[in-house]
N, C-alpha and C. Protein backbone atom coordinates (compact mmCIF):
# COMPACT_ATOMS: atom_id res chain seq x y z
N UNK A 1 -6.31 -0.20 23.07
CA UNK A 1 -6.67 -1.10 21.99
C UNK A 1 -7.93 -0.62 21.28
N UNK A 2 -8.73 -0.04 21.95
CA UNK A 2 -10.33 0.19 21.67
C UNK A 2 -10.38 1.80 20.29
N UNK A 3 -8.88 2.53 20.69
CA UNK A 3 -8.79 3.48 19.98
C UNK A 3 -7.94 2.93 19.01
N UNK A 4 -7.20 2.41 18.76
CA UNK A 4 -6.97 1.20 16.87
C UNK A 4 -7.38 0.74 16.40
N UNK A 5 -8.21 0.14 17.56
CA UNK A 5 -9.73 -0.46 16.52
C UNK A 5 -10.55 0.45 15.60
N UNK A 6 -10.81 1.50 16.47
CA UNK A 6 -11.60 2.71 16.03
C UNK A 6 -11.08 3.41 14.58
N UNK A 7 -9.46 3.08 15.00
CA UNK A 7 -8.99 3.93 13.82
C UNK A 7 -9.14 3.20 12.24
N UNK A 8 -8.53 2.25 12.98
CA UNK A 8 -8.95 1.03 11.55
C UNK A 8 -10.16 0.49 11.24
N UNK A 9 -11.66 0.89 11.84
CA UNK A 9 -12.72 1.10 11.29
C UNK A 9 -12.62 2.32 10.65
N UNK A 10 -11.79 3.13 11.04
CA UNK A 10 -12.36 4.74 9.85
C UNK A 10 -11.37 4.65 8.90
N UNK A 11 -10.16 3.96 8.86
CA UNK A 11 -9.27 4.28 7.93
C UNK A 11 -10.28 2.89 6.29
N UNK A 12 -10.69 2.18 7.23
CA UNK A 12 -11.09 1.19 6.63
C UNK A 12 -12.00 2.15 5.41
N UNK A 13 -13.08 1.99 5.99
CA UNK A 13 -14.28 3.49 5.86
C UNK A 13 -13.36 4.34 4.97
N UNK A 14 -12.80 4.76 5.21
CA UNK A 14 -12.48 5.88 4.33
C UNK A 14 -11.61 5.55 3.59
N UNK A 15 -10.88 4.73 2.94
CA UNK A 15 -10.02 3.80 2.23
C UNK A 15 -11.51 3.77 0.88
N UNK A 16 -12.35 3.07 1.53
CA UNK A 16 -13.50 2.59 0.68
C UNK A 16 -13.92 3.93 -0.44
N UNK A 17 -14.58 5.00 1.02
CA UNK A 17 -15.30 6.01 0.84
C UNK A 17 -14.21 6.93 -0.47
N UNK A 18 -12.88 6.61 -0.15
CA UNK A 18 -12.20 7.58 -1.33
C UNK A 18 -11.73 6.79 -2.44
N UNK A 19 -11.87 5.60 -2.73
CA UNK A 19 -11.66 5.37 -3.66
C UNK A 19 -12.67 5.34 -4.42
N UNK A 20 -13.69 5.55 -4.63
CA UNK A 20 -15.28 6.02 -4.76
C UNK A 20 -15.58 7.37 -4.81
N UNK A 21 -14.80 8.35 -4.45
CA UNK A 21 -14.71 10.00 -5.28
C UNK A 21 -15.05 10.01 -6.07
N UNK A 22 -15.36 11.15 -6.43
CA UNK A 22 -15.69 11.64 -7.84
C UNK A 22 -14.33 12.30 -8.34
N UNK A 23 -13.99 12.14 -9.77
CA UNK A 23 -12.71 12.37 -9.57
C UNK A 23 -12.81 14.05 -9.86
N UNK A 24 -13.69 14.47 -9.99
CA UNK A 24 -13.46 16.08 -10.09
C UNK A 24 -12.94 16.75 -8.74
N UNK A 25 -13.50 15.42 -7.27
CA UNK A 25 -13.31 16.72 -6.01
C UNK A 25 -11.92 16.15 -6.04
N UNK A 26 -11.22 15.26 -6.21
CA UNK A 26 -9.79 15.01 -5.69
C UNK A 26 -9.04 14.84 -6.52
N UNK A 27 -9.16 15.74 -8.29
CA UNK A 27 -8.02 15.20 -9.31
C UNK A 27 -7.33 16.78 -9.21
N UNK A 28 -6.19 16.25 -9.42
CA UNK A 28 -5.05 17.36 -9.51
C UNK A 28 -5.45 18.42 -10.37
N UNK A 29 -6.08 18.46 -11.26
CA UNK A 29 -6.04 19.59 -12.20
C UNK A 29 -7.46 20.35 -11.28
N UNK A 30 -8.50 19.92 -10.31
CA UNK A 30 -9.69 20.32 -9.54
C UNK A 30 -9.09 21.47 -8.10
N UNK A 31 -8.00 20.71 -7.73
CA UNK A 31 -7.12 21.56 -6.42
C UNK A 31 -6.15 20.90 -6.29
N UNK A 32 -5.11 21.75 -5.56
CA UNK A 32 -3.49 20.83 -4.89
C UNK A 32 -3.94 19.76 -4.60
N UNK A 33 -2.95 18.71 -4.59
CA UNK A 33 -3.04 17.29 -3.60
C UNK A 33 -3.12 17.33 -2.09
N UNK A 34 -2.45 18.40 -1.92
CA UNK A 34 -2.62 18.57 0.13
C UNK A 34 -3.81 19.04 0.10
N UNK A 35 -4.07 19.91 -0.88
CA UNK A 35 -5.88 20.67 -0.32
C UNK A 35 -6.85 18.66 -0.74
N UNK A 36 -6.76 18.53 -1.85
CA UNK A 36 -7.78 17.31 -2.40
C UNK A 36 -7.33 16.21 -1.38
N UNK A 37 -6.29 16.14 -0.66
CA UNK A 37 -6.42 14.98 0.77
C UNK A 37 -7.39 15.40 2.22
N UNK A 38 -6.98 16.78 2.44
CA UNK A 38 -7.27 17.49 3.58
C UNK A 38 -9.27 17.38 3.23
N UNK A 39 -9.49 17.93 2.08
CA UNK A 39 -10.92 17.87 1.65
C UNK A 39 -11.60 16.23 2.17
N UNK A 40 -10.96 15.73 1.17
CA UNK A 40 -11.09 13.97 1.26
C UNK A 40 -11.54 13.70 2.61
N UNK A 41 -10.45 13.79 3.33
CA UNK A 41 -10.08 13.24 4.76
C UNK A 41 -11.60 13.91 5.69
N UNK A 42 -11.62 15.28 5.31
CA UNK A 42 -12.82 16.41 5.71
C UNK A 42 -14.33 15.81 5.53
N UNK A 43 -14.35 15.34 4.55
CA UNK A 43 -15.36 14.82 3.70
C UNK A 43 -16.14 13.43 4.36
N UNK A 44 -14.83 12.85 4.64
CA UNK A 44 -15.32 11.51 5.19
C UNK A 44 -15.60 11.22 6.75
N UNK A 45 -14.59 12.14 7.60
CA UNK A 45 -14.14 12.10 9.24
C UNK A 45 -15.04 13.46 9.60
N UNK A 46 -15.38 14.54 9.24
CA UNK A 46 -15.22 16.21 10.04
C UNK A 46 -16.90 15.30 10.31
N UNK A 47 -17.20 15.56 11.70
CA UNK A 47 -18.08 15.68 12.41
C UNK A 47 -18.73 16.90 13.06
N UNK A 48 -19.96 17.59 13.27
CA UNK A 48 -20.26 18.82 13.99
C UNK A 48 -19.81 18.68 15.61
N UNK A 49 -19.97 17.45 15.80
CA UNK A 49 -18.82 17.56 17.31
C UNK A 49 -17.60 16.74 17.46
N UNK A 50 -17.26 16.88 16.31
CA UNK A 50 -15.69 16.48 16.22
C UNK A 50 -14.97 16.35 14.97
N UNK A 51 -15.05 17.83 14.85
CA UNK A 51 -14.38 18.22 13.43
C UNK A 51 -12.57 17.74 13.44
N UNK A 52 -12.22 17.63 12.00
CA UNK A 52 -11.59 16.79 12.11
C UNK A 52 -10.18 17.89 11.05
N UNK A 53 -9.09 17.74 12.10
CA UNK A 53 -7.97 18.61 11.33
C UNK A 53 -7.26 17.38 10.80
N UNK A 54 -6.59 17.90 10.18
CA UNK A 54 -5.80 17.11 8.42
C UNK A 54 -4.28 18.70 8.71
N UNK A 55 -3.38 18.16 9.19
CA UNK A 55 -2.32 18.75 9.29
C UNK A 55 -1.06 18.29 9.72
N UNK A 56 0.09 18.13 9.23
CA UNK A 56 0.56 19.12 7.58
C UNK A 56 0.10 17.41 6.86
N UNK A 57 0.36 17.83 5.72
CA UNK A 57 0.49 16.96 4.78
C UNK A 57 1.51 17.37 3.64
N UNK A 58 2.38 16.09 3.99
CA UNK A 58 3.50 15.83 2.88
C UNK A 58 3.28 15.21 2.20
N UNK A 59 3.73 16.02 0.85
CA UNK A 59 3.52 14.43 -0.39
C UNK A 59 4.97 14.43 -1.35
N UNK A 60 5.58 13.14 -1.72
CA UNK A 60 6.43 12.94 -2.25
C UNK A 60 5.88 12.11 -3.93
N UNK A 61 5.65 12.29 -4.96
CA UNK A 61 5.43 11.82 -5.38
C UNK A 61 3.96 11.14 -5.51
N UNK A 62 3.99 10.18 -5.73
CA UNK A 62 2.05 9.35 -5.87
C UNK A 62 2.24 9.08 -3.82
N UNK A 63 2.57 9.40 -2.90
CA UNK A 63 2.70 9.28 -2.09
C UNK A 63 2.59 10.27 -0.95
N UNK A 64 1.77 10.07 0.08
CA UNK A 64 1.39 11.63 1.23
C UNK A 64 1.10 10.98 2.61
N UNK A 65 2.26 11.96 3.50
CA UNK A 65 1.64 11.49 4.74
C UNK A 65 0.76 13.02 5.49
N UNK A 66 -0.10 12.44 6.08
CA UNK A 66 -1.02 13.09 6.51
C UNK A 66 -1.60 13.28 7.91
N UNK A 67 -1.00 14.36 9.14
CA UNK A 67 -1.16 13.86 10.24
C UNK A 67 -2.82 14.57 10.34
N UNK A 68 -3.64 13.72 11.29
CA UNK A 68 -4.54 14.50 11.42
C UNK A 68 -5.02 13.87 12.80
N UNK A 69 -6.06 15.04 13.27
CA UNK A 69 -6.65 15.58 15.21
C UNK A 69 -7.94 15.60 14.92
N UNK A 70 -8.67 14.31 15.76
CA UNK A 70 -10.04 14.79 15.98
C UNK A 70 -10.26 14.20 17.56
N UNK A 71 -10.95 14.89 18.03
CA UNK A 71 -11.71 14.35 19.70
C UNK A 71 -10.39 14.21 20.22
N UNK A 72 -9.43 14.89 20.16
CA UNK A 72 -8.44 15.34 21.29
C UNK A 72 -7.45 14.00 21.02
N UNK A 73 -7.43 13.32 19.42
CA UNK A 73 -6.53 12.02 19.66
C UNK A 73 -6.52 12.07 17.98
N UNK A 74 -5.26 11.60 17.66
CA UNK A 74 -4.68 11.82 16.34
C UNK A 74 -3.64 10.68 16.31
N UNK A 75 -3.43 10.63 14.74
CA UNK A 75 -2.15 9.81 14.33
C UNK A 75 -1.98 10.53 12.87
N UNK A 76 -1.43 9.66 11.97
CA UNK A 76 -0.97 10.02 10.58
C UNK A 76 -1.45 9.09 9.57
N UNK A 77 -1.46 9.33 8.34
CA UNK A 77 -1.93 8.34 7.41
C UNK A 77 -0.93 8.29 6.19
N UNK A 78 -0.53 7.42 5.71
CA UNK A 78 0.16 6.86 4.89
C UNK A 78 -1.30 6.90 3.78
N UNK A 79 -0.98 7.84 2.70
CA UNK A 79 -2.12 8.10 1.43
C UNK A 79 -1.10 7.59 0.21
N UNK A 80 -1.69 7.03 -1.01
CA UNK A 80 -1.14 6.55 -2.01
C UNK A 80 -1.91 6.87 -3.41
N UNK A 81 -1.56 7.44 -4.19
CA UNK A 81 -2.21 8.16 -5.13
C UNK A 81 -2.50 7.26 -6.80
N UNK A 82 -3.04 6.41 -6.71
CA UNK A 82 -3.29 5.90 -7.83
C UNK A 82 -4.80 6.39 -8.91
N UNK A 83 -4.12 6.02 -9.90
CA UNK A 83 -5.39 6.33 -11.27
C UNK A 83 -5.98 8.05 -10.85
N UNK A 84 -5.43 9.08 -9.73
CA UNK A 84 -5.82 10.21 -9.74
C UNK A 84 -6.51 10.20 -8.86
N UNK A 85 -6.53 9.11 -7.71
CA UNK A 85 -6.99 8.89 -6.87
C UNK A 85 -6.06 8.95 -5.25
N UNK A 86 -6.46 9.46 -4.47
CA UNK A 86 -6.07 9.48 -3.07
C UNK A 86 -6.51 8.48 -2.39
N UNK A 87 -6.05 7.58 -2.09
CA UNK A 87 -6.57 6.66 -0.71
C UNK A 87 -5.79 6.55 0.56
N UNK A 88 -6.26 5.91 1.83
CA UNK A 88 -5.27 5.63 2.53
C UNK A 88 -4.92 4.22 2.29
N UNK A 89 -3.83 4.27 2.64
CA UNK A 89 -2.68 3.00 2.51
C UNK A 89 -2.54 2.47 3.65
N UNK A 90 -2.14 3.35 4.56
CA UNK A 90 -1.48 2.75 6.22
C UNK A 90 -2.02 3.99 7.14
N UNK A 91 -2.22 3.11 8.32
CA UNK A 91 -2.42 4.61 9.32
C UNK A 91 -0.98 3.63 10.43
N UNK A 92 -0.30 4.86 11.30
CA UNK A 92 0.16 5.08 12.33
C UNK A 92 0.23 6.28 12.88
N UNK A 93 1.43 6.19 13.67
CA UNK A 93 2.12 7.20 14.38
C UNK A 93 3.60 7.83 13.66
N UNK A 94 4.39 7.75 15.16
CA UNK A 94 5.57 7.97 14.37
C UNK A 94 6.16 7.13 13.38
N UNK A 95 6.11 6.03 13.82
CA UNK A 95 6.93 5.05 12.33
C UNK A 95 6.37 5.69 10.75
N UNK A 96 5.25 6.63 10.97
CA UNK A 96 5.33 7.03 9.41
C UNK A 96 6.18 8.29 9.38
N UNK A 97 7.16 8.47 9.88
CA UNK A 97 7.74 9.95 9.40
C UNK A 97 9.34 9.13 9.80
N UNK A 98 9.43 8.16 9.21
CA UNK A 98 10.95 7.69 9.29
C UNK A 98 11.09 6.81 8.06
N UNK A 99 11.98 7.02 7.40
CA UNK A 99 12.15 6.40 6.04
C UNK A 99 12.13 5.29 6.10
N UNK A 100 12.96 3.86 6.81
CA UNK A 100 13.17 3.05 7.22
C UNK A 100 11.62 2.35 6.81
N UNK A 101 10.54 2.82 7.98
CA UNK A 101 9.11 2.07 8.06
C UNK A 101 8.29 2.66 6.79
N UNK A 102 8.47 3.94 6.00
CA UNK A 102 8.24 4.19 4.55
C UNK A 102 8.21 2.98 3.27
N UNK A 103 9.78 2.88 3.69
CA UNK A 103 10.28 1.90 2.59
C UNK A 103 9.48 0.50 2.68
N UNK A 104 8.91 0.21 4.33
CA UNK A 104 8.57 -1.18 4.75
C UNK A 104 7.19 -1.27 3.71
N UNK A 105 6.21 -0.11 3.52
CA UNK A 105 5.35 -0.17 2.60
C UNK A 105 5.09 -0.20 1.35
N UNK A 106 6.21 -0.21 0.84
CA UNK A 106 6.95 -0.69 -1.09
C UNK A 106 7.08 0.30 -1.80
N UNK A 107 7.49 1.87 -1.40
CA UNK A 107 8.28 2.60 -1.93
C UNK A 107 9.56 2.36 -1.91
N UNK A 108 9.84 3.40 -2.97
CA UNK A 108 11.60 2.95 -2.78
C UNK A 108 12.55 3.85 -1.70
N UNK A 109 13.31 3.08 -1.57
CA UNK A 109 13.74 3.93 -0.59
C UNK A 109 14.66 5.53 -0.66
N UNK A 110 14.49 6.14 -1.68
CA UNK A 110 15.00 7.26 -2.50
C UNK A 110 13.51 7.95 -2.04
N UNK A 111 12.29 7.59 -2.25
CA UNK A 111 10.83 8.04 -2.18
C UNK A 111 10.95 8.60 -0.73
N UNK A 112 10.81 7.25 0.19
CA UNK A 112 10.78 7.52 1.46
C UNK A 112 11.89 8.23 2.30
N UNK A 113 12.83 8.65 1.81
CA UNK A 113 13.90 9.32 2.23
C UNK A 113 13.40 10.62 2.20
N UNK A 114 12.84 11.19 0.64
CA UNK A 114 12.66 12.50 0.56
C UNK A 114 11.25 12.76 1.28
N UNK A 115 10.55 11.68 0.97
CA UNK A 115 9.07 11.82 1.96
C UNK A 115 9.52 12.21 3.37
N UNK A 116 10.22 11.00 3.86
CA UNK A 116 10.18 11.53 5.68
C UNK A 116 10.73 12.70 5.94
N UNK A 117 11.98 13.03 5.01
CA UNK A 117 12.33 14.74 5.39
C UNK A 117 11.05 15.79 5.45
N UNK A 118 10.83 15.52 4.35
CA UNK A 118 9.08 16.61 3.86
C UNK A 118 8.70 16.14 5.58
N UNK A 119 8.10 15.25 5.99
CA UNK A 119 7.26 15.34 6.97
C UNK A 119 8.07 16.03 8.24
N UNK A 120 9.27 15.81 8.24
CA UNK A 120 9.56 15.88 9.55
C UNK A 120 10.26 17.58 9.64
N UNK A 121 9.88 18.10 8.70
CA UNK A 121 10.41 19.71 7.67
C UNK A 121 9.24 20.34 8.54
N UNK A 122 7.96 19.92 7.76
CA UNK A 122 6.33 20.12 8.31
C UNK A 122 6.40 20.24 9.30
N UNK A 123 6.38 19.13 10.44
CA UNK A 123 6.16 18.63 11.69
C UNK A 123 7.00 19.62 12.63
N UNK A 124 7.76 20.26 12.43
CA UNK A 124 9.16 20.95 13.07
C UNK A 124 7.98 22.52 13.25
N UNK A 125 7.27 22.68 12.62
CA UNK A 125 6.36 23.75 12.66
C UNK A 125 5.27 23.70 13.72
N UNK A 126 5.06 22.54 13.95
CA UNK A 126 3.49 22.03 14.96
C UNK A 126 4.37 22.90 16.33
N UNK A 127 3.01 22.30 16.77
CA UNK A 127 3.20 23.01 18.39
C UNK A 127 3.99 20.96 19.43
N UNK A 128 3.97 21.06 20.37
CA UNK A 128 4.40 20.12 20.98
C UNK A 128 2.97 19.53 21.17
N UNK A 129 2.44 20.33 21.81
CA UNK A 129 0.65 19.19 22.25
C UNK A 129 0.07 18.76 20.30
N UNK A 130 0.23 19.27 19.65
CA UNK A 130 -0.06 18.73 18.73
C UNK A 130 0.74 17.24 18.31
N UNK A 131 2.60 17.45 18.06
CA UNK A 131 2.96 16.73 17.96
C UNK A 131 2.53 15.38 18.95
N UNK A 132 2.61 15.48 19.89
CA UNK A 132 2.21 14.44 21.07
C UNK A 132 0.42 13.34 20.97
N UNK A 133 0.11 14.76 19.83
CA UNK A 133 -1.33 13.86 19.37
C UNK A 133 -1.05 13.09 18.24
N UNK A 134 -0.30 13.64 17.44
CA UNK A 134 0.12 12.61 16.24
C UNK A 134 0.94 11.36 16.46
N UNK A 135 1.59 11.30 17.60
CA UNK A 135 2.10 10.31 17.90
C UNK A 135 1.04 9.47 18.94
N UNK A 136 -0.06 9.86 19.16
CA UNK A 136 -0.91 8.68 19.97
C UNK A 136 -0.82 7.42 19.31
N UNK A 137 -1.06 7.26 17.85
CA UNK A 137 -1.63 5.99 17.17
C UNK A 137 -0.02 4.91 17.25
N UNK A 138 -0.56 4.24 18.36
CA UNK A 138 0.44 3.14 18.12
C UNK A 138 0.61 1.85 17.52
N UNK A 139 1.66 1.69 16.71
CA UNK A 139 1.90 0.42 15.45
C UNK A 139 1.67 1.16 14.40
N UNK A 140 1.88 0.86 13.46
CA UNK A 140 0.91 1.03 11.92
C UNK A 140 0.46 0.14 11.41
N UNK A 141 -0.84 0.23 10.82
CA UNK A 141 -2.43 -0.65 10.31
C UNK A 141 -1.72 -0.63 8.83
N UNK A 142 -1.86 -1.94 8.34
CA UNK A 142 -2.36 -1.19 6.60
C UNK A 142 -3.38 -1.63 6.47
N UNK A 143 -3.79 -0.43 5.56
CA UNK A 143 -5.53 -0.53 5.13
C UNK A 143 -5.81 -1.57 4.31
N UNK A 144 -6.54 -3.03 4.08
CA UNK A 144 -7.11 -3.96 3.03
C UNK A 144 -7.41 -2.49 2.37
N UNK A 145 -7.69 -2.07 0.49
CA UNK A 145 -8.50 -1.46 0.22
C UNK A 145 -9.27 -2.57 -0.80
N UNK A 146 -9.24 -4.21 -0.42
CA UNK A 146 -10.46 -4.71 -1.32
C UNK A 146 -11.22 -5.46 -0.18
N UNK A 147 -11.17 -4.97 1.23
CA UNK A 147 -11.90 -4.91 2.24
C UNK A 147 -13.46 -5.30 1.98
N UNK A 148 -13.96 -6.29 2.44
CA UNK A 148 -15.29 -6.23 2.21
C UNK A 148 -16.06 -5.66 3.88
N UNK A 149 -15.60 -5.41 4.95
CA UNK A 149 -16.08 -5.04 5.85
C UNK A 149 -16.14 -3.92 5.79
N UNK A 150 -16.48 -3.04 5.20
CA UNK A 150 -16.29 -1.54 5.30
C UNK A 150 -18.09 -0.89 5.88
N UNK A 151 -19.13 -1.68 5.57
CA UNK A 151 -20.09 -1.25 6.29
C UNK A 151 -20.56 -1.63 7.47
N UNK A 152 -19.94 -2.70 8.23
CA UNK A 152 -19.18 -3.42 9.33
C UNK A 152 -18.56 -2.43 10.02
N UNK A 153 -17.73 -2.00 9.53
CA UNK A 153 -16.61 -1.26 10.20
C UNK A 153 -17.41 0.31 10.17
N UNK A 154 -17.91 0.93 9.49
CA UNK A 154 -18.78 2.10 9.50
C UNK A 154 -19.95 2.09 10.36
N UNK A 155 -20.69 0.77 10.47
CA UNK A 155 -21.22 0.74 11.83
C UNK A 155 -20.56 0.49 13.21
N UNK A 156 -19.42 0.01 13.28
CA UNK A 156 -18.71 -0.37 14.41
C UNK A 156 -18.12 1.41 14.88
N UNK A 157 -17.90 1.93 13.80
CA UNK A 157 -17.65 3.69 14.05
C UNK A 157 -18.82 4.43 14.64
N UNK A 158 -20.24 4.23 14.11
CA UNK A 158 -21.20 5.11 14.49
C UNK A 158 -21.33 4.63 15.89
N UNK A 159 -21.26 3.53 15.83
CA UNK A 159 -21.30 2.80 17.62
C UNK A 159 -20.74 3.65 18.57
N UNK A 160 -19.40 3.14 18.51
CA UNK A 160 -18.21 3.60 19.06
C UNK A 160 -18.58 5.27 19.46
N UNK A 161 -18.89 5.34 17.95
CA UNK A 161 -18.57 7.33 18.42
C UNK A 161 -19.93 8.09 18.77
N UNK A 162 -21.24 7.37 19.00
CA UNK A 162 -22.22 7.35 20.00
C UNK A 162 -22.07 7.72 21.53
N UNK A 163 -21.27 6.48 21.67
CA UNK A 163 -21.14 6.12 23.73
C UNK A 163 -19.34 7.03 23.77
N UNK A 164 -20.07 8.30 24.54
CA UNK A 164 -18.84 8.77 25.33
C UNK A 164 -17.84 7.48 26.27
N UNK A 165 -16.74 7.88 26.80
CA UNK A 165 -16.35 6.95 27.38
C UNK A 165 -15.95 7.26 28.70
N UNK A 166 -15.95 6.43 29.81
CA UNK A 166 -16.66 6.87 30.95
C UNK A 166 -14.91 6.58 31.93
């Protein structure tokens, strides 16, 4: 439980933190959309002791899933691309690389069809201990992004990721 919490303080956090870009580091015409998520994601999570991988990332449209590994525990993020903007939308696990739980987040289901192939195209490339980290995050969160806890939740992160766990 203590690691969903965690996640949904950073997805929170970083929901905030990217819709608040500048749009030069994350607009399409600046770099790809997989590089301007991976950056994003880099930007907000990479720690000096717990740098933070962003791998693969599929995008279908205004739409990207994004698995990513930090401190030996990972899931995926459901990103949604509005006004030239990247945010996250949803974090899970596997339910984001199946069209079915795609569609549950208000794409259409033509979107999420070609999305979950893209991911699961990607994913067919990982190693197994990787895959097995992307599937830690269990359920999927959606992110509030008119959240007013976000410096709440950014301190509930520095906390958290202070005290090793014993």
């Amino acid at each position: 439980m203590q690691f969903n919490q965690l996640i949904l303080s950073v997805a929170l956090m970083g929901s905030a933190a990217m819709a608040h870009d500048h749009p030069a580091a994350t607009a399409s015409h600046a770099m790809p959309d997989a590089q301007a998520i991976a950056h994003s994601m880099k930007k907000l999570f990479d720690k000096p002791d717990a740098p933070l991988a962003v791998a693969p990332v599929s995008i279908e449209g205004d739409y990207a899933v994004a698995g990513w590994i930090q401190s030996g525990k990972g899931g995926r993020a459901l990103l949604k691309k509005e006004k030239g903007q990247w945010s996250i939308y949803v974090c899970g696990g596997d339910g984001l690389k199946q069209a079915s739980a795609l569609v549950q987040t208000g794409m259409s289901s033509a979107t999420a069809d070609r999305l979950a192939k893209k991911v699961q195209l990607a994913e067919a490339k990982l190693s197994a201990d990787q895959l097995k980290k992307l599937s830690m995050f269990e359920g999927v969160v959606k992110v509030d992004q008119g959240q007013h806890g976000v410096h709440g939740a950014h301190g509930a992160h520095d906390a958290h990721a202070s005290h090793p766990k014993h």
